[in-house]
PDB file of N, CA and C in Angstrom:
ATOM      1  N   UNK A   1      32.180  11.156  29.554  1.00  0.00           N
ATOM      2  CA  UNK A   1      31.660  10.104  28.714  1.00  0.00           C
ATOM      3  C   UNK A   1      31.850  10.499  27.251  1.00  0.00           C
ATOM      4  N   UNK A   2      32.660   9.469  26.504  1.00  0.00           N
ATOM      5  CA  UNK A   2      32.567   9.891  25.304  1.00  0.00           C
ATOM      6  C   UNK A   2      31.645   9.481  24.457  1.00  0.00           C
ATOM      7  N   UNK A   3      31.411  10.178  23.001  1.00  0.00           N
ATOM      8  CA  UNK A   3      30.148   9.466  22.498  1.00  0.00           C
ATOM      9  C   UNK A   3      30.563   9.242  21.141  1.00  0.00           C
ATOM     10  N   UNK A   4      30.649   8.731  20.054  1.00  0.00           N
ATOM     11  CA  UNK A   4      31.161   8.732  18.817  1.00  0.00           C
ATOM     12  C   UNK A   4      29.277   8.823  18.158  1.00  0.00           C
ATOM     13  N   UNK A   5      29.420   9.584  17.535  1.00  0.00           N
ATOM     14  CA  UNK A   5      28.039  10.296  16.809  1.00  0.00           C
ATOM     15  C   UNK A   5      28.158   9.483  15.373  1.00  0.00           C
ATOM     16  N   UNK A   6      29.292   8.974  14.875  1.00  0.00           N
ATOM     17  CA  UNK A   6      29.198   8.460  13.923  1.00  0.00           C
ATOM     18  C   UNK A   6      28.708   6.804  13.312  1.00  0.00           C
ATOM     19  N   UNK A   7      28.816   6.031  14.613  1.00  0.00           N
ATOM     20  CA  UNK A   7      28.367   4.926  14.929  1.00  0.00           C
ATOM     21  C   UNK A   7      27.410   4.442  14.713  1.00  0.00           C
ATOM     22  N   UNK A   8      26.511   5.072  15.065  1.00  0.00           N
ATOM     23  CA  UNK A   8      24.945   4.632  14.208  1.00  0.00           C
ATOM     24  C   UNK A   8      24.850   5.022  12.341  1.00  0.00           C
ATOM     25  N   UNK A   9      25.406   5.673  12.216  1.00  0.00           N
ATOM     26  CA  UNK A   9      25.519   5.575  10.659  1.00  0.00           C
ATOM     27  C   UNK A   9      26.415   4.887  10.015  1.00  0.00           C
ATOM     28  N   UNK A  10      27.398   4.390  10.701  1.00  0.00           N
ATOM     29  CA  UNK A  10      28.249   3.298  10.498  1.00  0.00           C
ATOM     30  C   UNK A  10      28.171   1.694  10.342  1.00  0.00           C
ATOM     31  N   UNK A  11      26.878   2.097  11.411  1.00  0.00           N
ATOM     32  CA  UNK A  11      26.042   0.820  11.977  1.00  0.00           C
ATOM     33  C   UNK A  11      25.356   0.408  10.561  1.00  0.00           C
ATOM     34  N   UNK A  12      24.888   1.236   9.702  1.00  0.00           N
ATOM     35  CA  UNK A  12      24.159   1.209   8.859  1.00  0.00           C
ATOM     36  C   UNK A  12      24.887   0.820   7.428  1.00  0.00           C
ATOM     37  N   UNK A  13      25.825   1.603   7.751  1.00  0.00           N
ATOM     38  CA  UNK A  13      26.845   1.328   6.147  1.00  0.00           C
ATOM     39  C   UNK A  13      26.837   0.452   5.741  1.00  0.00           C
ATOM     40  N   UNK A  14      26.306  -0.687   4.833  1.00  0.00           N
ATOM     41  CA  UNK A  14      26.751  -1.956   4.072  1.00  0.00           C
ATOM     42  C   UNK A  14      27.399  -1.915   3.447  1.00  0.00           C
ATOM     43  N   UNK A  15      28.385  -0.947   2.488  1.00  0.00           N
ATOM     44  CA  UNK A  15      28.634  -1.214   0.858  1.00  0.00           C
ATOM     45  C   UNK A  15      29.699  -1.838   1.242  1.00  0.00           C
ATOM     46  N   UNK A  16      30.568  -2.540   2.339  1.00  0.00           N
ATOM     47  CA  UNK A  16      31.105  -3.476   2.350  1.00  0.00           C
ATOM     48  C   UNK A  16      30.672  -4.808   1.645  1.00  0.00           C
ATOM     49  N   UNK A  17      29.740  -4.808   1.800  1.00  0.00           N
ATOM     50  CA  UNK A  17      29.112  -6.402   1.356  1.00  0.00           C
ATOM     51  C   UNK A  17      29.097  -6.067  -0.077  1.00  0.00           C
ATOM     52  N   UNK A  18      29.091  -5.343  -0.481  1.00  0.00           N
ATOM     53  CA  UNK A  18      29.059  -5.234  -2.097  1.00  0.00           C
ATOM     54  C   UNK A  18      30.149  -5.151  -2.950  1.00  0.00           C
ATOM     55  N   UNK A  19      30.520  -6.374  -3.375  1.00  0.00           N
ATOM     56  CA  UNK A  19      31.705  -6.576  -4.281  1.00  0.00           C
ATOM     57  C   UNK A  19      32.374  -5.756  -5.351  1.00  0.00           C
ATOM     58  N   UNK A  20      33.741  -5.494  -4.939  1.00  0.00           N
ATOM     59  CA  UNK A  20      33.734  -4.577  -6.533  1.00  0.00           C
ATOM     60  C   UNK A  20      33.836  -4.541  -7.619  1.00  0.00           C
ATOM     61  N   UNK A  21      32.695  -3.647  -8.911  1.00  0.00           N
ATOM     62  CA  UNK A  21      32.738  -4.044  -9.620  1.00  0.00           C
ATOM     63  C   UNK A  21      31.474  -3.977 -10.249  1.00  0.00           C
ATOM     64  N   UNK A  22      30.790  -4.234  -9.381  1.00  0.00           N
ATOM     65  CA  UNK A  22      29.149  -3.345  -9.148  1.00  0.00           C
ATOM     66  C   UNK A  22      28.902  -2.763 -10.034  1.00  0.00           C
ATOM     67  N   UNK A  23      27.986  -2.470 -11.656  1.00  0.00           N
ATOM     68  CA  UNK A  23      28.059  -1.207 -12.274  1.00  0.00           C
ATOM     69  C   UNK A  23      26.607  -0.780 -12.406  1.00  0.00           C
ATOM     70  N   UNK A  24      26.058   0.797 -12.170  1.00  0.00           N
ATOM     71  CA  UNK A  24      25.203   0.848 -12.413  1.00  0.00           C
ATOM     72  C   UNK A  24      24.871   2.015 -13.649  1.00  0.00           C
ATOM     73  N   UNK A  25      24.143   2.355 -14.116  1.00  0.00           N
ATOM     74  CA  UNK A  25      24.319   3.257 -15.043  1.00  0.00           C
ATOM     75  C   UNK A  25      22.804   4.004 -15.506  1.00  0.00           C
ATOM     76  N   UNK A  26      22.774   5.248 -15.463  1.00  0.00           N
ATOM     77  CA  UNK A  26      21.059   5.714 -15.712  1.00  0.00           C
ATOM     78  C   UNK A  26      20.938   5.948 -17.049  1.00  0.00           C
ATOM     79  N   UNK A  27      20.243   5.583 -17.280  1.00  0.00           N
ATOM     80  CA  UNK A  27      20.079   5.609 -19.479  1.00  0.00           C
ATOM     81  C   UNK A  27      18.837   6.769 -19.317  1.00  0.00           C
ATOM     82  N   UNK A  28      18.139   7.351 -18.740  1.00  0.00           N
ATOM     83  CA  UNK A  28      17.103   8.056 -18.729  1.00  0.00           C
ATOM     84  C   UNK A  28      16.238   8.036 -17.712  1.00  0.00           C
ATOM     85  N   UNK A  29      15.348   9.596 -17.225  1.00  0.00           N
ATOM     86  CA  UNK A  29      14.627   9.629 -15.988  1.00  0.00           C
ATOM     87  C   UNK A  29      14.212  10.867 -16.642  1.00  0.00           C
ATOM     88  N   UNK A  30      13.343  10.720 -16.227  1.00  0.00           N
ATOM     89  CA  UNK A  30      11.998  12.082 -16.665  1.00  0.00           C
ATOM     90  C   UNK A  30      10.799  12.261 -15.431  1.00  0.00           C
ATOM     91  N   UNK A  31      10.342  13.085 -15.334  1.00  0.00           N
ATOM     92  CA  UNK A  31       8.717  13.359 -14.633  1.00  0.00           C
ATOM     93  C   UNK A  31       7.496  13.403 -15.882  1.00  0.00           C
ATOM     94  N   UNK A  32       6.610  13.045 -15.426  1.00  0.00           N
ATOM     95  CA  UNK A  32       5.379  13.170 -16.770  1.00  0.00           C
ATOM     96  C   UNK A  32       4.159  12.795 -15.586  1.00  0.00           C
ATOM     97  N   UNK A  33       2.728  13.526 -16.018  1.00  0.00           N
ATOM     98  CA  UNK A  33       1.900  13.273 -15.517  1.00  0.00           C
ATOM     99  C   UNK A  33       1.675  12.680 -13.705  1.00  0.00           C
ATOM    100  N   UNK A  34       2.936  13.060 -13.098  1.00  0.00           N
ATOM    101  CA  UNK A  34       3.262  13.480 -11.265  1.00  0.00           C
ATOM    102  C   UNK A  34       3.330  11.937 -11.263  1.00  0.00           C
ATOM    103  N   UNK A  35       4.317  11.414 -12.056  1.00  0.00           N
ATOM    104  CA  UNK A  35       4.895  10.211 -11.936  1.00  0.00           C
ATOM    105  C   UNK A  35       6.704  10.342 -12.563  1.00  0.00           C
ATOM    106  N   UNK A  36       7.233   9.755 -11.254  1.00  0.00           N
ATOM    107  CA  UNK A  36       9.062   9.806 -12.298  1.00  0.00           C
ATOM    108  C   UNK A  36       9.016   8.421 -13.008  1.00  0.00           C
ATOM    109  N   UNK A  37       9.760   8.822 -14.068  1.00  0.00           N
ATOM    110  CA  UNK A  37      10.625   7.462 -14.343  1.00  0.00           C
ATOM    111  C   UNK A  37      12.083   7.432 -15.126  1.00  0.00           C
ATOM    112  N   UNK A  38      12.535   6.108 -14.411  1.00  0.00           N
ATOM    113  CA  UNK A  38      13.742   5.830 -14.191  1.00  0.00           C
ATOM    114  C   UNK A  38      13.835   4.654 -14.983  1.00  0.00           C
ATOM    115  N   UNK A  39      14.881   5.042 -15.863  1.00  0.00           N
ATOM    116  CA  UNK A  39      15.260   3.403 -16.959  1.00  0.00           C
ATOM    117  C   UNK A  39      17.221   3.338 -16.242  1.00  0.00           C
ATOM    118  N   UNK A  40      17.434   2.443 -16.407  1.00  0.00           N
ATOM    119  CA  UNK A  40      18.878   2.146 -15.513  1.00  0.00           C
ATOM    120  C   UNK A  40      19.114   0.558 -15.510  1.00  0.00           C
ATOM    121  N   UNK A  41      20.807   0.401 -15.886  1.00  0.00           N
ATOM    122  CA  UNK A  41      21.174  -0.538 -16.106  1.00  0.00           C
ATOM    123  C   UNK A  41      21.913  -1.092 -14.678  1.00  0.00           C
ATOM    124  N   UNK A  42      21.439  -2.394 -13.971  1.00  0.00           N
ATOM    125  CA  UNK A  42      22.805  -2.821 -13.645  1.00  0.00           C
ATOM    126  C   UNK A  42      23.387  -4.238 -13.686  1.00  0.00           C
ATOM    127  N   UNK A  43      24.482  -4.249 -13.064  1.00  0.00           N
ATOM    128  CA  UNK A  43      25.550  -5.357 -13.694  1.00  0.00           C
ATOM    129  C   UNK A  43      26.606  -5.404 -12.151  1.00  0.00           C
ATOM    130  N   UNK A  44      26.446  -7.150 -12.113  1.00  0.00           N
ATOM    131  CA  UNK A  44      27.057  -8.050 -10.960  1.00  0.00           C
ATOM    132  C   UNK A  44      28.445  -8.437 -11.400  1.00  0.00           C
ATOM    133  N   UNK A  45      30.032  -8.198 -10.920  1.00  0.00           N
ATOM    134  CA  UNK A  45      30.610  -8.831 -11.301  1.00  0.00           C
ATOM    135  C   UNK A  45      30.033 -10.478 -12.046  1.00  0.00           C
ATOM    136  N   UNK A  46      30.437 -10.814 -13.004  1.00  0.00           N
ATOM    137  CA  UNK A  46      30.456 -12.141 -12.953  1.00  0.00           C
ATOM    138  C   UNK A  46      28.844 -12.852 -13.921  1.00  0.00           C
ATOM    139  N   UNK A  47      28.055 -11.611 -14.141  1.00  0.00           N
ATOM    140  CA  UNK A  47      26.267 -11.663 -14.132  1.00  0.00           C
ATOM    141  C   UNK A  47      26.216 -10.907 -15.491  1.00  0.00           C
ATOM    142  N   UNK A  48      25.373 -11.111 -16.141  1.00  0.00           N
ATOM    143  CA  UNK A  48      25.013 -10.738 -17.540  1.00  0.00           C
ATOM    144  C   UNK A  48      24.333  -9.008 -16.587  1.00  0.00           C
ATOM    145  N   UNK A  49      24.235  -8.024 -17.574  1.00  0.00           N
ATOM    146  CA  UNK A  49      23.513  -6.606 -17.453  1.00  0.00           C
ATOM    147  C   UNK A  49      22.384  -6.974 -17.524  1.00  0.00           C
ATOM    148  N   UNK A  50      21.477  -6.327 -16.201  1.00  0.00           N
ATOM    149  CA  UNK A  50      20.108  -6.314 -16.270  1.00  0.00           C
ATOM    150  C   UNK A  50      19.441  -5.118 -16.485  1.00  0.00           C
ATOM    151  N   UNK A  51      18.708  -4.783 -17.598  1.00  0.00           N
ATOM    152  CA  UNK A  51      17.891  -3.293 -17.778  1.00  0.00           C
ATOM    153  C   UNK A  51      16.801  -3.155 -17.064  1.00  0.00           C
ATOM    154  N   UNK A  52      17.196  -1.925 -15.909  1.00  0.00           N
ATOM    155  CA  UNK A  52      15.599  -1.873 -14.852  1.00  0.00           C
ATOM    156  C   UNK A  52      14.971  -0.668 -15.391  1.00  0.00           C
ATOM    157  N   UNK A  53      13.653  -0.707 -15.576  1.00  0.00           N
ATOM    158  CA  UNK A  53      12.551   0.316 -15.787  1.00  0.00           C
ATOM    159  C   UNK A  53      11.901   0.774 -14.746  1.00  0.00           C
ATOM    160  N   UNK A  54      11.937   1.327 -13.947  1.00  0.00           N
ATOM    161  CA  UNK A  54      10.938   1.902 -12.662  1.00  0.00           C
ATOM    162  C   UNK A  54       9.799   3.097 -13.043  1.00  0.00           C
ATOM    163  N   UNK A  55       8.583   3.023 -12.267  1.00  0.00           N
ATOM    164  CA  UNK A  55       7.810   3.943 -11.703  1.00  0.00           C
ATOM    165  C   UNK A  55       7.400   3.999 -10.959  1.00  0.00           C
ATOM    166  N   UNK A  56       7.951   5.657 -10.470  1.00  0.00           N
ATOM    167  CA  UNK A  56       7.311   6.029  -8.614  1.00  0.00           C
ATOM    168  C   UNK A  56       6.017   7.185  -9.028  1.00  0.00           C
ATOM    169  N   UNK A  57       5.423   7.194  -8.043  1.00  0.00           N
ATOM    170  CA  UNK A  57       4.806   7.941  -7.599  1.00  0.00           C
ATOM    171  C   UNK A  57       4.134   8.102  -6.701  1.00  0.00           C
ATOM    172  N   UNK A  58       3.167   9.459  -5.668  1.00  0.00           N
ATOM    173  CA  UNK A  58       2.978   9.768  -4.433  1.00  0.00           C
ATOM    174  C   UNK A  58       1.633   9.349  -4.540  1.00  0.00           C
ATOM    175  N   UNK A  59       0.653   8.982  -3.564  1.00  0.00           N
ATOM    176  CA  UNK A  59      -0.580   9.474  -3.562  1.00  0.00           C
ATOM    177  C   UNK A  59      -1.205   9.573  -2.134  1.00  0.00           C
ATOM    178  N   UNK A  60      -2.075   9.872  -1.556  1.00  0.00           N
ATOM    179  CA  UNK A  60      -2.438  10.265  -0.244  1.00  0.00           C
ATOM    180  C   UNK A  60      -3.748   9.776  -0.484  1.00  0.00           C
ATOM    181  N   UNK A  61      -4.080   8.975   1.041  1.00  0.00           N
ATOM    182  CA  UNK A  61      -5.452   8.619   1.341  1.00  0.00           C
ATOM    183  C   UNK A  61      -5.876   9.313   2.058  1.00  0.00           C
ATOM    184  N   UNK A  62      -5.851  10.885   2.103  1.00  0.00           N
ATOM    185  CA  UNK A  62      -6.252  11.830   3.087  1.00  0.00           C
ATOM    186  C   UNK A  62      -6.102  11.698   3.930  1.00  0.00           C
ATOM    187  N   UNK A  63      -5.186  10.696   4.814  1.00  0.00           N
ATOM    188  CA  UNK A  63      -4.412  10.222   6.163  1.00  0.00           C
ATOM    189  C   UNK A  63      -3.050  10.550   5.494  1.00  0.00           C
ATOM    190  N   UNK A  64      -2.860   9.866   5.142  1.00  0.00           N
ATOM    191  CA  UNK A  64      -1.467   9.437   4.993  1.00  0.00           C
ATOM    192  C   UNK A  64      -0.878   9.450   3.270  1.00  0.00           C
ATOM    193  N   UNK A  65       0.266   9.640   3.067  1.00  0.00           N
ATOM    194  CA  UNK A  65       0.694  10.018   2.113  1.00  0.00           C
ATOM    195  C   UNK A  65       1.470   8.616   1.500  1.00  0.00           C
ATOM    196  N   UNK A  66       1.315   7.836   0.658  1.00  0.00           N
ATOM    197  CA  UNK A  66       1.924   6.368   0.118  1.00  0.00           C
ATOM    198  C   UNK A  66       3.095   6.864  -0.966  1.00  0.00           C
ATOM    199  N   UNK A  67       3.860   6.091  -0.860  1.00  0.00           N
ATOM    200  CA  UNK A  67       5.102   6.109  -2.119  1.00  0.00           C
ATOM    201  C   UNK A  67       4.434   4.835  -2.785  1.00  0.00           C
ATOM    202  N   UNK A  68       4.545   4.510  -4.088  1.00  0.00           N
ATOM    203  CA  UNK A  68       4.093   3.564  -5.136  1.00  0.00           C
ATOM    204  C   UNK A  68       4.961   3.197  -6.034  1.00  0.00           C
ATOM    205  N   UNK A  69       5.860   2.305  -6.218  1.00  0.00           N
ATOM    206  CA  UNK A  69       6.831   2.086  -7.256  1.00  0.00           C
ATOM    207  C   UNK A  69       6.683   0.902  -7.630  1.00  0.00           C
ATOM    208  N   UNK A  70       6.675   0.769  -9.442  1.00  0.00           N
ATOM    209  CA  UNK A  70       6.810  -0.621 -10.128  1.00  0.00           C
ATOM    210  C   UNK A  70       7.852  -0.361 -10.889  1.00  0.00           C
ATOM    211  N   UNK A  71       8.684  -1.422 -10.959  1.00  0.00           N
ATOM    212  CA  UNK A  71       9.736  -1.993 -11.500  1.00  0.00           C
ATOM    213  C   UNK A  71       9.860  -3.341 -12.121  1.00  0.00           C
ATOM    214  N   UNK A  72      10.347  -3.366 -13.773  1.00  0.00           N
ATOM    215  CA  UNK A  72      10.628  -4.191 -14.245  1.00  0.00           C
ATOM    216  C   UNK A  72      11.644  -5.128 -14.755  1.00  0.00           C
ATOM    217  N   UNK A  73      12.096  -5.769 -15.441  1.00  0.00           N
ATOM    218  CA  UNK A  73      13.836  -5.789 -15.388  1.00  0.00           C
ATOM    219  C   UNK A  73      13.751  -6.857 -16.623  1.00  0.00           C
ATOM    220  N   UNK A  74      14.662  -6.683 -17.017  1.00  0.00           N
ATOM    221  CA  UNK A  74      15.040  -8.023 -18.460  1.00  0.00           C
ATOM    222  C   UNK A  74      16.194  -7.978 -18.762  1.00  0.00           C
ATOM    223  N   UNK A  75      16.948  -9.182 -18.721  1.00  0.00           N
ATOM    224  CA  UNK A  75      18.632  -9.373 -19.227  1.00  0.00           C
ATOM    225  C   UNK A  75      19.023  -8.862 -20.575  1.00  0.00           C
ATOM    226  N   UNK A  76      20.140  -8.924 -20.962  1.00  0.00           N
ATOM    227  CA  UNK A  76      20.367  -8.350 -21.953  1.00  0.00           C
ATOM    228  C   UNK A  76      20.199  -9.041 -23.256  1.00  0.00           C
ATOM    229  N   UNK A  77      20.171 -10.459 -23.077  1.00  0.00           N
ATOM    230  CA  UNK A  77      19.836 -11.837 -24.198  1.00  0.00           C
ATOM    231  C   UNK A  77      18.285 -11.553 -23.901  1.00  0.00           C
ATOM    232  N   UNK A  78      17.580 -11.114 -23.306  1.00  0.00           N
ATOM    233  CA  UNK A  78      16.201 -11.292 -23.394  1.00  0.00           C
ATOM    234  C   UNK A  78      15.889  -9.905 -24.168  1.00  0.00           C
ATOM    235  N   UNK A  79      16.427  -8.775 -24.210  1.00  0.00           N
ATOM    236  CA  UNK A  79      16.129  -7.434 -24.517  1.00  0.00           C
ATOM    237  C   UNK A  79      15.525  -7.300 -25.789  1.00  0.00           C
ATOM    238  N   UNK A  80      15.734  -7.614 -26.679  1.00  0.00           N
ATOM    239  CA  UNK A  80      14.956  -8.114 -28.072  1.00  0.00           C
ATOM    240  C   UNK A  80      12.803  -8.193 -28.120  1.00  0.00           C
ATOM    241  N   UNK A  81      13.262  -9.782 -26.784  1.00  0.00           N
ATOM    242  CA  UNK A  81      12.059 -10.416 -26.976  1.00  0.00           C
ATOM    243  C   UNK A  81      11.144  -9.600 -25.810  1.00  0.00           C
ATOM    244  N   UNK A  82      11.871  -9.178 -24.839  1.00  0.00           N
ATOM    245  CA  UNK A  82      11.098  -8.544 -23.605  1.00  0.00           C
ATOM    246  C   UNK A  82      10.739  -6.976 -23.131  1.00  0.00           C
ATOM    247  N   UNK A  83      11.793  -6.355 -23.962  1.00  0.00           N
ATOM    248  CA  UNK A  83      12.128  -5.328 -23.546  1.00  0.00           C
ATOM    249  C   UNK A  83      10.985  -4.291 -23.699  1.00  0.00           C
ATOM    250  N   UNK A  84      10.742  -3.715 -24.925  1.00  0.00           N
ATOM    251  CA  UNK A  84       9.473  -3.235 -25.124  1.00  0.00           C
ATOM    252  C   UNK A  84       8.525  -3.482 -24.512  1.00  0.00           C
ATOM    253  N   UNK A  85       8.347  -4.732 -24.474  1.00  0.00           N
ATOM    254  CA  UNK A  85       6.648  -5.752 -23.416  1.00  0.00           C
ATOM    255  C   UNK A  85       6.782  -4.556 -21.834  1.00  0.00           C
ATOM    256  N   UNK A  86       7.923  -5.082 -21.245  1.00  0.00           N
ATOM    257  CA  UNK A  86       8.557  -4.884 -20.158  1.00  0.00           C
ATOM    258  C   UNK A  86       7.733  -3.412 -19.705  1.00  0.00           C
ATOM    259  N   UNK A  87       8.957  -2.596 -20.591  1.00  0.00           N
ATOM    260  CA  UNK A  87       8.671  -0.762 -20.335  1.00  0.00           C
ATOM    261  C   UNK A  87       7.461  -0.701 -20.404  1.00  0.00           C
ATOM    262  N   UNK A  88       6.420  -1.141 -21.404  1.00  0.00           N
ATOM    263  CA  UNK A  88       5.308  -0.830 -21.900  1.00  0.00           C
ATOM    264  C   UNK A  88       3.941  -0.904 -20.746  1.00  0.00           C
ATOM    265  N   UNK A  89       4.257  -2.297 -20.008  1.00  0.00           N
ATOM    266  CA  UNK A  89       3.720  -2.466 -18.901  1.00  0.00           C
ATOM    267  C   UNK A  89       3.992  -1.682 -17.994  1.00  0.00           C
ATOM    268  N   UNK A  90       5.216  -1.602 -17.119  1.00  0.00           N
ATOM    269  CA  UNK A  90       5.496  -0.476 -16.444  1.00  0.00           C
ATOM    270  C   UNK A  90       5.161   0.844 -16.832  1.00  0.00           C
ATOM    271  N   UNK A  91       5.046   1.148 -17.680  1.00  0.00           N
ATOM    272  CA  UNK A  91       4.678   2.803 -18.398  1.00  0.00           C
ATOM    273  C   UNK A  91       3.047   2.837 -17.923  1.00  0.00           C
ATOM    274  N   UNK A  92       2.707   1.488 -18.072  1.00  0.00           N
ATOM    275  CA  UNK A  92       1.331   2.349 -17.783  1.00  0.00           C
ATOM    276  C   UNK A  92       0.628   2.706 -16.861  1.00  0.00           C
ATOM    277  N   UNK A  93       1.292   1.767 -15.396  1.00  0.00           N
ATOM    278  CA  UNK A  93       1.060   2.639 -14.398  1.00  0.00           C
ATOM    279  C   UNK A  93       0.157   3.776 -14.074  1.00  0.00           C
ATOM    280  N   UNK A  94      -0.734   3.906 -13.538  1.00  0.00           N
ATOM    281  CA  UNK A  94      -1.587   5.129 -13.179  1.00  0.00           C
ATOM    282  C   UNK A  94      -2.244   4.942 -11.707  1.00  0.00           C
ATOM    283  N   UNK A  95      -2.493   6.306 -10.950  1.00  0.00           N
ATOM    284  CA  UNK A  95      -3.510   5.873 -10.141  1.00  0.00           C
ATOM    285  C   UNK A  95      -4.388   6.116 -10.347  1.00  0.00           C
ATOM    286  N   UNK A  96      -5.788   5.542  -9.855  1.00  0.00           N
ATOM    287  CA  UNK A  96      -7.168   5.398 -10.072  1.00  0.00           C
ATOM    288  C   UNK A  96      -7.847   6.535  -9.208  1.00  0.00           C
TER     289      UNK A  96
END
């Protein structure tokens, strides 16, 4: 019996579906206070650049251990009026 071991991870592969052309780009990522964050641009063939701001972080309910991430995003014609607002909110993030 043969078995191909690679199949189920194959099974999984999408980046077919993803057109080329795709761009993504990391402008900055840091750790601070046992939170990362991630600022990163991306861009759709065809689609104006969107600037994403993320924050992760861990916390545990003495069961179980949670991942926590907020993310924000603003086009590049909005970056002016939103952008600051944007990060600023996301930055503040904390757990209680």
């Amino acid at each position: 019996m043969h078995r191909n071991f690679l199949h189920p991870v194959s099974g999984l592969d999408r980046s077919w579906q993803r057109p080329p052309g795709v761009a993504a780009k990391l402008i900055d990522s840091k750790a601070a206070n046992g939170l990362y964050y991630i600022n990163y641009t991306l861009q759709n063939p065809g689609e104006t650049r969107r600037h994403l701001f993320s924050v992760l972080g861990m916390a545990t309910t003495g069961w179980y251990n949670r991942l926590y991430t907020v993310t924000g995003q603003y086009v590049d014609e909005d970056s002016e009026k939103y952008g600051s607002q944007i990060e600023k909110a996301v930055a503040s993030f904390r757990f209680i």
